[in-house]
N, C-alpha and C. Protein backbone atom coordinates (compact mmCIF):
# COMPACT_ATOMS: atom_id res chain seq x y z
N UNK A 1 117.08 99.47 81.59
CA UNK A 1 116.11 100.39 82.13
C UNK A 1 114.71 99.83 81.94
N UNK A 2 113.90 100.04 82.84
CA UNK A 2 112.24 99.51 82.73
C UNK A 2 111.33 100.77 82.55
N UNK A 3 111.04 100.53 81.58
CA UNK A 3 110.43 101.83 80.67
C UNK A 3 108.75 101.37 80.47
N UNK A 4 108.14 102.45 80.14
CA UNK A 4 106.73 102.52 80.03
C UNK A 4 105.68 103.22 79.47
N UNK A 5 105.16 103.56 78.24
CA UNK A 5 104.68 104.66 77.53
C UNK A 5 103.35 105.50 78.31
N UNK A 6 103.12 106.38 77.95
CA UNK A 6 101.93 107.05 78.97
C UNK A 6 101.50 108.15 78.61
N UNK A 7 100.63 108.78 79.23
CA UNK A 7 100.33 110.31 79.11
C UNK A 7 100.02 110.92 80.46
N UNK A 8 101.05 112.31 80.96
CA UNK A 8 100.78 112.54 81.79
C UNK A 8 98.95 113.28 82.12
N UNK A 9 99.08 113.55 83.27
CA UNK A 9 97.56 114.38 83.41
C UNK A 9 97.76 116.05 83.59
N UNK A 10 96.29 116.80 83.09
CA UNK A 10 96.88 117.54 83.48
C UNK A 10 96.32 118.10 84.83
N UNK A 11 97.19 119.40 85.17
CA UNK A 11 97.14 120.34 86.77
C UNK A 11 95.94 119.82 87.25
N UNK A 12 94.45 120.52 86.57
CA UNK A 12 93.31 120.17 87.47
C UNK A 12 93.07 119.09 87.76
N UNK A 13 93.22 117.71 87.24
CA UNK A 13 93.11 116.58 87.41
C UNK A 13 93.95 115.95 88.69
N UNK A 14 95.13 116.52 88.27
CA UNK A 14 95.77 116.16 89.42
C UNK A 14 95.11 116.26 90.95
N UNK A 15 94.93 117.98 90.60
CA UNK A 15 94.18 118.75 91.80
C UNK A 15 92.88 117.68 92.16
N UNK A 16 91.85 117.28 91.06
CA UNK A 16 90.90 116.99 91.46
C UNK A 16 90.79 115.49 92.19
N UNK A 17 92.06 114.44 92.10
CA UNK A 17 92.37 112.67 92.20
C UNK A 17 93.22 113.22 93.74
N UNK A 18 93.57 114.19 93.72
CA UNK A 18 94.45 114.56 95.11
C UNK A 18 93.51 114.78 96.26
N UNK A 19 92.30 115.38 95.92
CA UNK A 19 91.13 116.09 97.05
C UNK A 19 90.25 114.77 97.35
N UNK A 20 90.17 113.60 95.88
CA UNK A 20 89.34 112.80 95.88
C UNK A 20 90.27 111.43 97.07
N UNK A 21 91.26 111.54 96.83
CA UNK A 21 92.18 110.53 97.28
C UNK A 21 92.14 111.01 99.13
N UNK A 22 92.37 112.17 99.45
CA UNK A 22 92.63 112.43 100.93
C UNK A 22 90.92 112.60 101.36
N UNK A 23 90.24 112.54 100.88
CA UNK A 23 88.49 112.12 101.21
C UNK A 23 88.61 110.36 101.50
N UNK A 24 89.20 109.70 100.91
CA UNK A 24 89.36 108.47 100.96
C UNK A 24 90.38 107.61 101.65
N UNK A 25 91.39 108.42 101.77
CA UNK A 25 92.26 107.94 102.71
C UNK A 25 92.18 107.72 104.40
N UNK A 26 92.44 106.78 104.96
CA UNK A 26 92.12 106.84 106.50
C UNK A 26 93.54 106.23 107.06
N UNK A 27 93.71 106.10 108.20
CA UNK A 27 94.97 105.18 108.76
C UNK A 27 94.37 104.10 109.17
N UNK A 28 95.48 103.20 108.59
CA UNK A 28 95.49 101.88 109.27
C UNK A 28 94.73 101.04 108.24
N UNK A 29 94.19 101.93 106.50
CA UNK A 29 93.66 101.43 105.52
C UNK A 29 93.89 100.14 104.57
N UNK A 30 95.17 99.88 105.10
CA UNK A 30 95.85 99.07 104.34
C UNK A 30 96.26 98.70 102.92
N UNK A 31 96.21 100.60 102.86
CA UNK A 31 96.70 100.73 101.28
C UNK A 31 98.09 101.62 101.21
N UNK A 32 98.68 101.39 100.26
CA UNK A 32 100.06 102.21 99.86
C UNK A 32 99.28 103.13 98.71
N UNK A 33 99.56 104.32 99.32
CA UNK A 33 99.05 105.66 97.81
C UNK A 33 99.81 106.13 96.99
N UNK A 34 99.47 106.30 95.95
CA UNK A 34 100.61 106.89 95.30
C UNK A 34 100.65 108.16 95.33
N UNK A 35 101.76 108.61 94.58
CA UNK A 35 102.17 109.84 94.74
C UNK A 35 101.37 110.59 93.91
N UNK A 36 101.06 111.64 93.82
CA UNK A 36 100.55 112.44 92.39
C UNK A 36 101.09 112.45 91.26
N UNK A 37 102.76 112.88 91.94
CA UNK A 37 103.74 112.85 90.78
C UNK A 37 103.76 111.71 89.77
N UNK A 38 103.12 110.59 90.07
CA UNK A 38 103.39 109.54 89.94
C UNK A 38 101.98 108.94 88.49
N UNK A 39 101.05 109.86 88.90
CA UNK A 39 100.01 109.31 88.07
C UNK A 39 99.70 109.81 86.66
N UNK A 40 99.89 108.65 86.12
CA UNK A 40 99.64 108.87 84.59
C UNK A 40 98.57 107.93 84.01
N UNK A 41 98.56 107.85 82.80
CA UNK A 41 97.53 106.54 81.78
C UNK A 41 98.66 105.67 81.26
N UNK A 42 98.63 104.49 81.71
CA UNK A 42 99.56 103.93 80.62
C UNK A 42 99.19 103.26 79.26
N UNK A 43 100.22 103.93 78.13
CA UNK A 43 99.70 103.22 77.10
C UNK A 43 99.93 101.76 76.87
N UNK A 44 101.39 101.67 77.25
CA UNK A 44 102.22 100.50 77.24
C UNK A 44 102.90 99.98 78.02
N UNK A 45 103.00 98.90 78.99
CA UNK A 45 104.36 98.62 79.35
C UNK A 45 105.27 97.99 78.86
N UNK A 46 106.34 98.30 78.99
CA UNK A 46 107.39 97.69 77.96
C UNK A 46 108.61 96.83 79.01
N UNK A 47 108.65 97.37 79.99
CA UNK A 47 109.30 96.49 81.08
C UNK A 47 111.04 96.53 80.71
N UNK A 48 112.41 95.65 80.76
CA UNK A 48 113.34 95.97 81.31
C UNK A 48 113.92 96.15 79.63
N UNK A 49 114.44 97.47 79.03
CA UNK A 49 114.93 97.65 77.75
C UNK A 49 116.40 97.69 78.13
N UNK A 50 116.82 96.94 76.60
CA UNK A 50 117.99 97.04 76.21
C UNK A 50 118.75 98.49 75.73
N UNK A 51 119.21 99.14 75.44
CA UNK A 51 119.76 100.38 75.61
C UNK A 51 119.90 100.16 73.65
N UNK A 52 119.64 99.57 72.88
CA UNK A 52 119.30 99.26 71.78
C UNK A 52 118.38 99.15 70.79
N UNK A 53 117.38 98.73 71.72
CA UNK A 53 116.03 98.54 71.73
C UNK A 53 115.45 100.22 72.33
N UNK A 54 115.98 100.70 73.14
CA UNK A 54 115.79 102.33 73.58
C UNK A 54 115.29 103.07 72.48
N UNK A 55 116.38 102.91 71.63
CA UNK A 55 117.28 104.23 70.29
C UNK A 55 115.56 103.67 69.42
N UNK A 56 115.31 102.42 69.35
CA UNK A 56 114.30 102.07 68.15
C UNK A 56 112.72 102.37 68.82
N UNK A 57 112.88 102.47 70.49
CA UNK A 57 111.70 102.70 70.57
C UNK A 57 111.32 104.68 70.65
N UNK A 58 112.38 105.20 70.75
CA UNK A 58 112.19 107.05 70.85
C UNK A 58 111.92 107.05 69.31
N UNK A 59 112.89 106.52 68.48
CA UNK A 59 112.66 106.51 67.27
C UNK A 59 110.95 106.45 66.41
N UNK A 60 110.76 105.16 66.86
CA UNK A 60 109.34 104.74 66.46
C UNK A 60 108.04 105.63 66.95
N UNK A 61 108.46 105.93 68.27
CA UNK A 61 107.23 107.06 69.13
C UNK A 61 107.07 108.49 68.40
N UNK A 62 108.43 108.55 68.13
CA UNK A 62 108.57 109.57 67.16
C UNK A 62 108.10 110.52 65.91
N UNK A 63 107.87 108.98 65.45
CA UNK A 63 107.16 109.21 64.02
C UNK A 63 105.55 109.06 64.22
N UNK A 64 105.33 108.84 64.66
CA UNK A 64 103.45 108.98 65.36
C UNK A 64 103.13 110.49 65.11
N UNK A 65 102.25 110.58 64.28
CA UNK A 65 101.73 111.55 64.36
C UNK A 65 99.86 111.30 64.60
N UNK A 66 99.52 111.56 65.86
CA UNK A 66 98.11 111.88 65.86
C UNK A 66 97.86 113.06 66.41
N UNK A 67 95.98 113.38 66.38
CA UNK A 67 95.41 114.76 67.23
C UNK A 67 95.87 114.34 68.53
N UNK A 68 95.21 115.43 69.41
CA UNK A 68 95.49 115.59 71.14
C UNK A 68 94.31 114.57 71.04
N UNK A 69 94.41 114.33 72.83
CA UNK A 69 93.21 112.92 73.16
C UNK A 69 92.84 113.49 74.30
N UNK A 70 91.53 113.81 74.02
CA UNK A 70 90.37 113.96 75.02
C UNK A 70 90.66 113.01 75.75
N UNK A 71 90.72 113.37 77.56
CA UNK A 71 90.66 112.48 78.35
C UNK A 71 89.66 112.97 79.43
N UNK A 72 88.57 111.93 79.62
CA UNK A 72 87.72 111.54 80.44
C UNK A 72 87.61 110.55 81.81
N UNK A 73 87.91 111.53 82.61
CA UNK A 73 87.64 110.64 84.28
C UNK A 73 86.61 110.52 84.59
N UNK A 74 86.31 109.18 84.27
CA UNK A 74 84.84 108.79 85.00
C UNK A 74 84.28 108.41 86.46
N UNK A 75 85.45 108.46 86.85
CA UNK A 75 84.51 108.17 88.42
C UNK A 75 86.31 107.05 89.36
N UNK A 76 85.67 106.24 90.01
CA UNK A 76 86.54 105.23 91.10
C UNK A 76 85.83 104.09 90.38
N UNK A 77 87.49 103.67 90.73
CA UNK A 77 86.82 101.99 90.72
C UNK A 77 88.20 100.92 91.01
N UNK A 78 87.56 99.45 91.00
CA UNK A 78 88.92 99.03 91.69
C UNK A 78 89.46 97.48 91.35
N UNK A 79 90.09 96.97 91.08
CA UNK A 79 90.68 95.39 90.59
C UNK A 79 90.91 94.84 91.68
N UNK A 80 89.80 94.02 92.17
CA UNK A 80 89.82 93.37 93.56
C UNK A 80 90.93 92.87 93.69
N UNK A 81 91.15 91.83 92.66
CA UNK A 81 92.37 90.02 92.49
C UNK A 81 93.59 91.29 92.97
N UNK A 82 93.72 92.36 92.17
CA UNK A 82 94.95 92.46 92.05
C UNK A 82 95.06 94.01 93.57
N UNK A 83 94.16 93.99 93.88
CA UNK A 83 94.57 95.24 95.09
C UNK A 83 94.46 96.16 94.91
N UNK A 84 93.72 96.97 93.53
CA UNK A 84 94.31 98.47 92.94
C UNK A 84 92.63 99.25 93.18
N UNK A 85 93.51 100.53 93.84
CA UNK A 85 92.17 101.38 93.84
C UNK A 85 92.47 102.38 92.70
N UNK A 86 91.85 102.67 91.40
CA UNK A 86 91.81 103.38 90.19
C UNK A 86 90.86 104.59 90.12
N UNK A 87 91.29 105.48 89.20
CA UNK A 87 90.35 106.55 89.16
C UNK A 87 89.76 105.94 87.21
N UNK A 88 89.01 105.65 86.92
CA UNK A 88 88.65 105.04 85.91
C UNK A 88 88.54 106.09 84.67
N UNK A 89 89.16 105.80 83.40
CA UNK A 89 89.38 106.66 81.94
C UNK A 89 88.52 105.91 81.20
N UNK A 90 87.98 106.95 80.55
CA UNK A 90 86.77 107.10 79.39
C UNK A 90 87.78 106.35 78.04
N UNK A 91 87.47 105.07 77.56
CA UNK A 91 88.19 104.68 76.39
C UNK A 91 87.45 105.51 74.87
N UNK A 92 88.02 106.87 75.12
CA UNK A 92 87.24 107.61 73.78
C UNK A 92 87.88 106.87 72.56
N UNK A 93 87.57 107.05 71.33
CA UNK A 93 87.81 106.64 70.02
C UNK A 93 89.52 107.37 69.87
N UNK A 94 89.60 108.60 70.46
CA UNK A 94 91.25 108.90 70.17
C UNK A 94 91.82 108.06 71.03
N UNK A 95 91.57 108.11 72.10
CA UNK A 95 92.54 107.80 73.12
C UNK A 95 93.40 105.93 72.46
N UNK A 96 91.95 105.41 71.97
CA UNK A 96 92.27 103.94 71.78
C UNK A 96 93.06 103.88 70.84
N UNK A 97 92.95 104.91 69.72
CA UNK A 97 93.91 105.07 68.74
C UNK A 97 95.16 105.08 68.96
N UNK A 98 95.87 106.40 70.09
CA UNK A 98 96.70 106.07 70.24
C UNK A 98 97.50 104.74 70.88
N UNK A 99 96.51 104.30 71.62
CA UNK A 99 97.10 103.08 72.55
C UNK A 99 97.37 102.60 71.19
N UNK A 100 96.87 101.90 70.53
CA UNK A 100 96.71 100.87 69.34
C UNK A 100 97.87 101.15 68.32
N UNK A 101 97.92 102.48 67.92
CA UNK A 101 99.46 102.74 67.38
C UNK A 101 100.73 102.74 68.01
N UNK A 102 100.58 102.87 69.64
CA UNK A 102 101.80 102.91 70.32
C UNK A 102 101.88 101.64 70.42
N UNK A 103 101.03 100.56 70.63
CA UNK A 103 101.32 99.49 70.42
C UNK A 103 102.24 98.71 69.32
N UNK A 104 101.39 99.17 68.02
CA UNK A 104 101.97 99.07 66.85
C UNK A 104 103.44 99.54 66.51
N UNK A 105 103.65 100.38 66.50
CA UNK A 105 105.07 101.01 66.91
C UNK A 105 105.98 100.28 67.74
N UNK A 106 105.61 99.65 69.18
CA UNK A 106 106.29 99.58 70.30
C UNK A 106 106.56 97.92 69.57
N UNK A 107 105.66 97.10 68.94
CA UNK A 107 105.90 95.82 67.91
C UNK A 107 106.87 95.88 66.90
N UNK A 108 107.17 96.93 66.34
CA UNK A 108 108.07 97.07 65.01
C UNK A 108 109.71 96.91 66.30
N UNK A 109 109.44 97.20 67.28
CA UNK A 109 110.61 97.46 67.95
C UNK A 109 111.36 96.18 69.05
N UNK A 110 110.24 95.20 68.90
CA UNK A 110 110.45 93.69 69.06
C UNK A 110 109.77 93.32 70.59
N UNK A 111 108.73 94.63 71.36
CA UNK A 111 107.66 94.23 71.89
C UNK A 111 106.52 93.77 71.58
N UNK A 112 106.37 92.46 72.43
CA UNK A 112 104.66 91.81 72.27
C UNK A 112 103.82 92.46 72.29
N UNK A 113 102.49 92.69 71.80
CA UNK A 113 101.39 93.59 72.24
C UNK A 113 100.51 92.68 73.27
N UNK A 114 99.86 93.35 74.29
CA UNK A 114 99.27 92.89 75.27
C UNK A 114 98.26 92.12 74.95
N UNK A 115 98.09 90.97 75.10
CA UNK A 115 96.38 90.38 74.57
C UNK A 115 95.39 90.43 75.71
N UNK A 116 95.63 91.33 76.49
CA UNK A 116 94.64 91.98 77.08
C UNK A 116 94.04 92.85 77.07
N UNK A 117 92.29 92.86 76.84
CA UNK A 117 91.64 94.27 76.28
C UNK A 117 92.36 95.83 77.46
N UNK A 118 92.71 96.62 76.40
CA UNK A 118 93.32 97.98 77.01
C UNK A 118 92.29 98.47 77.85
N UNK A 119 92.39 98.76 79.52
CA UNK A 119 91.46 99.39 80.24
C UNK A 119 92.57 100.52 80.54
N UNK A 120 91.69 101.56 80.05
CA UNK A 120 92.95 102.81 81.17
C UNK A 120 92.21 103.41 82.57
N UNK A 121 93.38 103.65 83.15
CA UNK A 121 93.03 104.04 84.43
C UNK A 121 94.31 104.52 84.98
N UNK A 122 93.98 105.24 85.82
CA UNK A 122 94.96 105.80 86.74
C UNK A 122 95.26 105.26 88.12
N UNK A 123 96.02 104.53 88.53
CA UNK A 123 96.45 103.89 89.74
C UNK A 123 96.31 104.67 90.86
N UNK A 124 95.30 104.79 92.08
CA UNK A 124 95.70 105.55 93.27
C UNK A 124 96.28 105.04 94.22
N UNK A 125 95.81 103.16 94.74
CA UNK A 125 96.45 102.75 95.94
C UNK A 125 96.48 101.49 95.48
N UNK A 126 97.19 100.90 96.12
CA UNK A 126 97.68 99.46 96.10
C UNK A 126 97.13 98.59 97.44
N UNK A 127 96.70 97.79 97.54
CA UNK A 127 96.61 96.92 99.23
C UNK A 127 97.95 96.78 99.36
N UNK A 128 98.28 96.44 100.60
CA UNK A 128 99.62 95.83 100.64
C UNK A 128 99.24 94.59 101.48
N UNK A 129 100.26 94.12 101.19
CA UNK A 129 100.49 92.26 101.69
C UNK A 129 99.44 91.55 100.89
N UNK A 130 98.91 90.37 102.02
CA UNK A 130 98.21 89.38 101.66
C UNK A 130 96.49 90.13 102.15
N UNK A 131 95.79 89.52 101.83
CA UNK A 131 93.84 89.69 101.92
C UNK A 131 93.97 91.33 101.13
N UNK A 132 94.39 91.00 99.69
CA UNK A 132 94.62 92.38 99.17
C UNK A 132 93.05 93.12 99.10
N UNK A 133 91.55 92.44 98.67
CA UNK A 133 90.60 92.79 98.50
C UNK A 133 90.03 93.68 100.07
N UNK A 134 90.53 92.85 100.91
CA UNK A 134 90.15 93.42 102.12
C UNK A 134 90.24 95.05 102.21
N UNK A 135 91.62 95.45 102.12
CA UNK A 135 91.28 97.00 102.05
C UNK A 135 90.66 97.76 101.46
N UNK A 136 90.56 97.13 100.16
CA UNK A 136 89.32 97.97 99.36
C UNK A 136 88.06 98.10 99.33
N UNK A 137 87.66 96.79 100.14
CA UNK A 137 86.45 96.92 100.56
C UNK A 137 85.59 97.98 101.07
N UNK A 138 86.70 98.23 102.28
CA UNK A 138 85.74 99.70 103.00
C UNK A 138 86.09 100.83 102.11
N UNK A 139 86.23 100.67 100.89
CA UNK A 139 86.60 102.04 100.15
C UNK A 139 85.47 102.08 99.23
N UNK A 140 84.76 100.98 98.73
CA UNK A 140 83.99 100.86 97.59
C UNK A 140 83.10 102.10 97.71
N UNK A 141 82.19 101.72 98.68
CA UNK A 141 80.39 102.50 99.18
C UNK A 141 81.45 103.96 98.98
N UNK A 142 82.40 104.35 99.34
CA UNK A 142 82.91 105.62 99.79
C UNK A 142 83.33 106.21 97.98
N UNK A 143 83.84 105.25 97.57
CA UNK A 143 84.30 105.62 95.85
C UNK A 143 83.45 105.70 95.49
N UNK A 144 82.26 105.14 95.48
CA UNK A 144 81.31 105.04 94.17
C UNK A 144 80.64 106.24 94.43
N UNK A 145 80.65 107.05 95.86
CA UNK A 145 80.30 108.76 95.83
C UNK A 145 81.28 109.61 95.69
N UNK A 146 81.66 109.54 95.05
CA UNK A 146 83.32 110.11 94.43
C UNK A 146 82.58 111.46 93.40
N UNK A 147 82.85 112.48 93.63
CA UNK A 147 82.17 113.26 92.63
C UNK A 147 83.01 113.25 91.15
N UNK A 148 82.08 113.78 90.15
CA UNK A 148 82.44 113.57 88.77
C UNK A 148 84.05 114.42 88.57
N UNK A 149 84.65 114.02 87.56
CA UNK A 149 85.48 115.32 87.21
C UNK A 149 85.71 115.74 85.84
N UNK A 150 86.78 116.56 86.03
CA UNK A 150 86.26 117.52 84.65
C UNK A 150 87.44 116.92 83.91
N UNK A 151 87.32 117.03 82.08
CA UNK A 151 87.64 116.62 81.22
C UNK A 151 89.03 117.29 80.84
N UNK A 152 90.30 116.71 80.21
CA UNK A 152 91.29 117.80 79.83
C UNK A 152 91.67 117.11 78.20
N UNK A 153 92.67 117.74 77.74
CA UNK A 153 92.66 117.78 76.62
C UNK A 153 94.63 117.45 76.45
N UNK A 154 94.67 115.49 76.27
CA UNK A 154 96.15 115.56 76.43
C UNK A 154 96.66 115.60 74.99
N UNK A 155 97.52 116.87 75.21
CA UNK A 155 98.64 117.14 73.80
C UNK A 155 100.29 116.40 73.71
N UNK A 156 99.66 115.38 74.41
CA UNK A 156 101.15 114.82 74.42
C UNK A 156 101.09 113.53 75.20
N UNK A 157 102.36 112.59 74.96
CA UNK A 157 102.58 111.86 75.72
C UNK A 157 103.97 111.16 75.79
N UNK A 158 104.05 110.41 76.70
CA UNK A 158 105.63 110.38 77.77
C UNK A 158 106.17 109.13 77.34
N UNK A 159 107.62 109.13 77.16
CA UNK A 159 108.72 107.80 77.47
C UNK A 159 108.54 108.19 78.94
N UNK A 160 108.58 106.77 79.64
CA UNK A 160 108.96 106.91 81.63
C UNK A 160 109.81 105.98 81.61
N UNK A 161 110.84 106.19 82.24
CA UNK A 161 111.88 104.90 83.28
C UNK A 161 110.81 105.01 84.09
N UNK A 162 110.90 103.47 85.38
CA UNK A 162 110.61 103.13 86.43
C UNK A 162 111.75 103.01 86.93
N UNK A 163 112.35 103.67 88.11
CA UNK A 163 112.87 103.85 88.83
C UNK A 163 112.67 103.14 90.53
N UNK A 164 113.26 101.77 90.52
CA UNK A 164 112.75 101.37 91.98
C UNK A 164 113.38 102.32 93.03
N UNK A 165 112.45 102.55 93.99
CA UNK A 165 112.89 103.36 95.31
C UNK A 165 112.55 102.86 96.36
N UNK A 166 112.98 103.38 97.77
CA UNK A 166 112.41 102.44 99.18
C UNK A 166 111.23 102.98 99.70
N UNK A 167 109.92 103.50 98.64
CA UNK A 167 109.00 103.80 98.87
C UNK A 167 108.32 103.46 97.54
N UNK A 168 108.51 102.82 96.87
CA UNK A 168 107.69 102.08 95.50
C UNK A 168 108.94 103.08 94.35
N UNK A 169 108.12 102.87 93.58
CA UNK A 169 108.91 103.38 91.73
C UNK A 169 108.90 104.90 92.15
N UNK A 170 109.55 105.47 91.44
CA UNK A 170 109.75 106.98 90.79
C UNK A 170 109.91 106.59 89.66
N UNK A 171 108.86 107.59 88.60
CA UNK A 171 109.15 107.93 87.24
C UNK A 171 109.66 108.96 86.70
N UNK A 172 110.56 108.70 86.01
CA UNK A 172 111.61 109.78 85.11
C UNK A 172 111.40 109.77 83.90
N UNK A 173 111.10 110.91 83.14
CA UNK A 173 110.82 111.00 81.99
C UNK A 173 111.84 111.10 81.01
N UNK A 174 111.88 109.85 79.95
CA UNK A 174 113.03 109.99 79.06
C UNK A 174 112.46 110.55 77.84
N UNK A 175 111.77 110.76 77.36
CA UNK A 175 111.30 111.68 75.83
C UNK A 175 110.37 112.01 76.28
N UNK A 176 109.37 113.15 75.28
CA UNK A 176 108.25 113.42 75.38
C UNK A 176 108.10 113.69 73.82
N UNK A 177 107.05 113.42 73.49
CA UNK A 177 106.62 113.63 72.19
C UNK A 177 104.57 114.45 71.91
N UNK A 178 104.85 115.17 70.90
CA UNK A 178 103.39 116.02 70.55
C UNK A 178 102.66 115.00 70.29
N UNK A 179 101.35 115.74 70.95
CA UNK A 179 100.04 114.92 70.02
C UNK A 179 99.28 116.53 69.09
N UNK A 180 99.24 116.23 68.34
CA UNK A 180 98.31 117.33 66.96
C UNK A 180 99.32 118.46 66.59
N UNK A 181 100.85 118.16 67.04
CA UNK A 181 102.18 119.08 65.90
C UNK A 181 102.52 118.60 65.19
């Protein structure tokens, strides 16, 4: 199974990346959107687990105990090289915490930790094919007037399968665990 640690969002957020996303969407954009259902923060990816390695990573997530994590949407923004149009997360002092322990945790369990500085963000569209920057282009001037949104307060966060489908991934949630019980 290809698994992935995260925190979902909550309702208004959703509401608010859904109103911001169909302001931004056009045909013929040359982006694939994602679903709502679909958008989370990831803490970790952990990619294709052994059913062994499973039992040690619910285990390890388990024992984490931190507060809830203020989460802050700051605005649009976008990873040219790689095609991605993002709704951009505030790296508060909790939030990094947890990344940094789920990391830690997700290491005791015989994953690498990323040696790439943690940016969170929420994935909205993808380019598809080749001249991936191209589609995002005409999105920039239009994102960067993206109005602000409002702040929520996550008490939790998610085990996900990735689930390939003939319309990109579906995520299925295999645990969920508290933040501040």
């Amino acid at each position: 199974m290809r698994l992935f640690v995260g925190i979902p969002l909550a309702a208004t957020a959703v509401c608010e990346l859904t109103a911001a996303s169909a302001r931004l969407r056009s045909d013929g954009d040359g982006l694939r959107w994602s679903k709502p259902e679909s958008w989370h923060i990831t803490l970790q990816f952990l990619g294709n687990t052994e059913p062994e390695r499973y039992e040690c990573v619910v285990a390890r997530l388990g024992e984490l105990r931190l507060p809830p994590v203020p989460i802050w949407l700051e605005g649009l923004g976008s990873f040219d090289r790689a095609g991605v149009l993002f709704a951009e997360v505030r790296p508060t002092p909790e939030l990094l915490l947890l990344q940094r322990r789920v990391n830690q945790a997700m290491e005791a369990c015989g994953f690498p930790v990323d040696a790439r500085p943690y940016q969170p963000h929420i994935t909205l569209a993808r380019s598809k094919g080749k001249g991936r920057a191209q589609g995002l282009s005409a999105l920039k001037t239009r994102a960067h007037a993206a109005p602000g949104f409002t702040q929520f307060v996550a008490g939790e966060f998610l085990l996900y399968e990735s689930v390939p489908g003939l319309s990109g991934s579906d995520y299925a949630v295999r645990a969920r665990f508290s933040l501040g019980g």
